[in-house]
Protein backbone atom coordinates (compact mmCIF):
# COMPACT_ATOMS: atom_id res chain seq x y z
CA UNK A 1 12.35 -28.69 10.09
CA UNK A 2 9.12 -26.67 10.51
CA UNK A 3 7.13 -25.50 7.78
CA UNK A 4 7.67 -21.98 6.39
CA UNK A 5 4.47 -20.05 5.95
CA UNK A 6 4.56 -17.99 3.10
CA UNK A 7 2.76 -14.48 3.08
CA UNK A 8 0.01 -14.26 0.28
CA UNK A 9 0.29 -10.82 -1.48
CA UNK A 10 -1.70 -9.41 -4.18
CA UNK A 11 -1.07 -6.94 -6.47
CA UNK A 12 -1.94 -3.63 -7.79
CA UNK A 13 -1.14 -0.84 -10.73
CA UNK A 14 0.66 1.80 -9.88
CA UNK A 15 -1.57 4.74 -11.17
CA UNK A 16 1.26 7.34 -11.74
CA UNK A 17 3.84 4.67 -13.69
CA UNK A 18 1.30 2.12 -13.67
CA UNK A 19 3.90 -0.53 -12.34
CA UNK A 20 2.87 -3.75 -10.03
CA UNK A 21 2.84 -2.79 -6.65
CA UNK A 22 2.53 -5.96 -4.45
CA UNK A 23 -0.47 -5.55 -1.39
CA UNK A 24 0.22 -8.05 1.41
CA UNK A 25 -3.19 -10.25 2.43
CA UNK A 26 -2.97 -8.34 5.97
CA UNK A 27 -3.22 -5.14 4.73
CA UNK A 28 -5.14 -2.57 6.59
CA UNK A 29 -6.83 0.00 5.58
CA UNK A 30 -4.91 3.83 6.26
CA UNK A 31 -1.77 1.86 5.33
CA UNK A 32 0.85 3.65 3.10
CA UNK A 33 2.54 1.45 0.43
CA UNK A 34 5.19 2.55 -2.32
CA UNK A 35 5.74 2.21 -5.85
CA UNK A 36 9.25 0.41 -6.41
CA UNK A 37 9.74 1.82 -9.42
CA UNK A 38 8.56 5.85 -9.20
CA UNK A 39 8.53 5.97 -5.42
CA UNK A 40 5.05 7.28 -5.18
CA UNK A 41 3.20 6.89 -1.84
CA UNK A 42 -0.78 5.62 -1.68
CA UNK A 43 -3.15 5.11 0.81
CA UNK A 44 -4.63 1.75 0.87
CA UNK A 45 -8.52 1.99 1.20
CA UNK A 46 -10.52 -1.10 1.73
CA UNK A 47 -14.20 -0.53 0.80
CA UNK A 48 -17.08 -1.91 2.84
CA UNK A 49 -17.54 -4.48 -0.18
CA UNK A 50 -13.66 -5.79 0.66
CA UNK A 51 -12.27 -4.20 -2.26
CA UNK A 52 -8.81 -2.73 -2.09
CA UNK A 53 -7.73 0.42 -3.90
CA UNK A 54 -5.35 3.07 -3.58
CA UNK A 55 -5.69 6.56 -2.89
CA UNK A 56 -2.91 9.18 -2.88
CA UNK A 57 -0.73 9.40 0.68
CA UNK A 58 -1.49 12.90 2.38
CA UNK A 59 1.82 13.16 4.33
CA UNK A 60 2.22 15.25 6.56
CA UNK A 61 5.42 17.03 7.89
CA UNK A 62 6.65 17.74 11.38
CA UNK A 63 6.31 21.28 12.20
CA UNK A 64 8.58 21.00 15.06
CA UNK A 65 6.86 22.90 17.19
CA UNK A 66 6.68 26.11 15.18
């Protein structure tokens, strides 16, 4: 049998219910992750330094053509 690669993840504190909220390695930057726990949407920003922090999710709704 072939050898299962496992993703690497990381993880970061929720800063509303400051649970863990696990980042995987090939995160980009834009992407939206959520809190298991509270739900809460965040924007992962990667800095030019290759830190990785979160930043509250501006979502926006459809306006369905109105």
């Amino acid at each position: 049998m072939g050898q299962r690669e496992e993703e690497w993840t990381f993880q970061l504190k929720c800063p509303e219910c400051d649970r863990e909220i696990e980042i995987p390695e090939d995160v980009i930057s834009g992407e939206i992750v959520s809190c298991p726990d509270c739900g809460m949407d965040y924007e992962v920003k990667l800095g030019s330094d290759g830190k990785v922090s979160l930043g509250t999710a501006e979502i926006e709704g459809e306006d369905w053509g109105e």
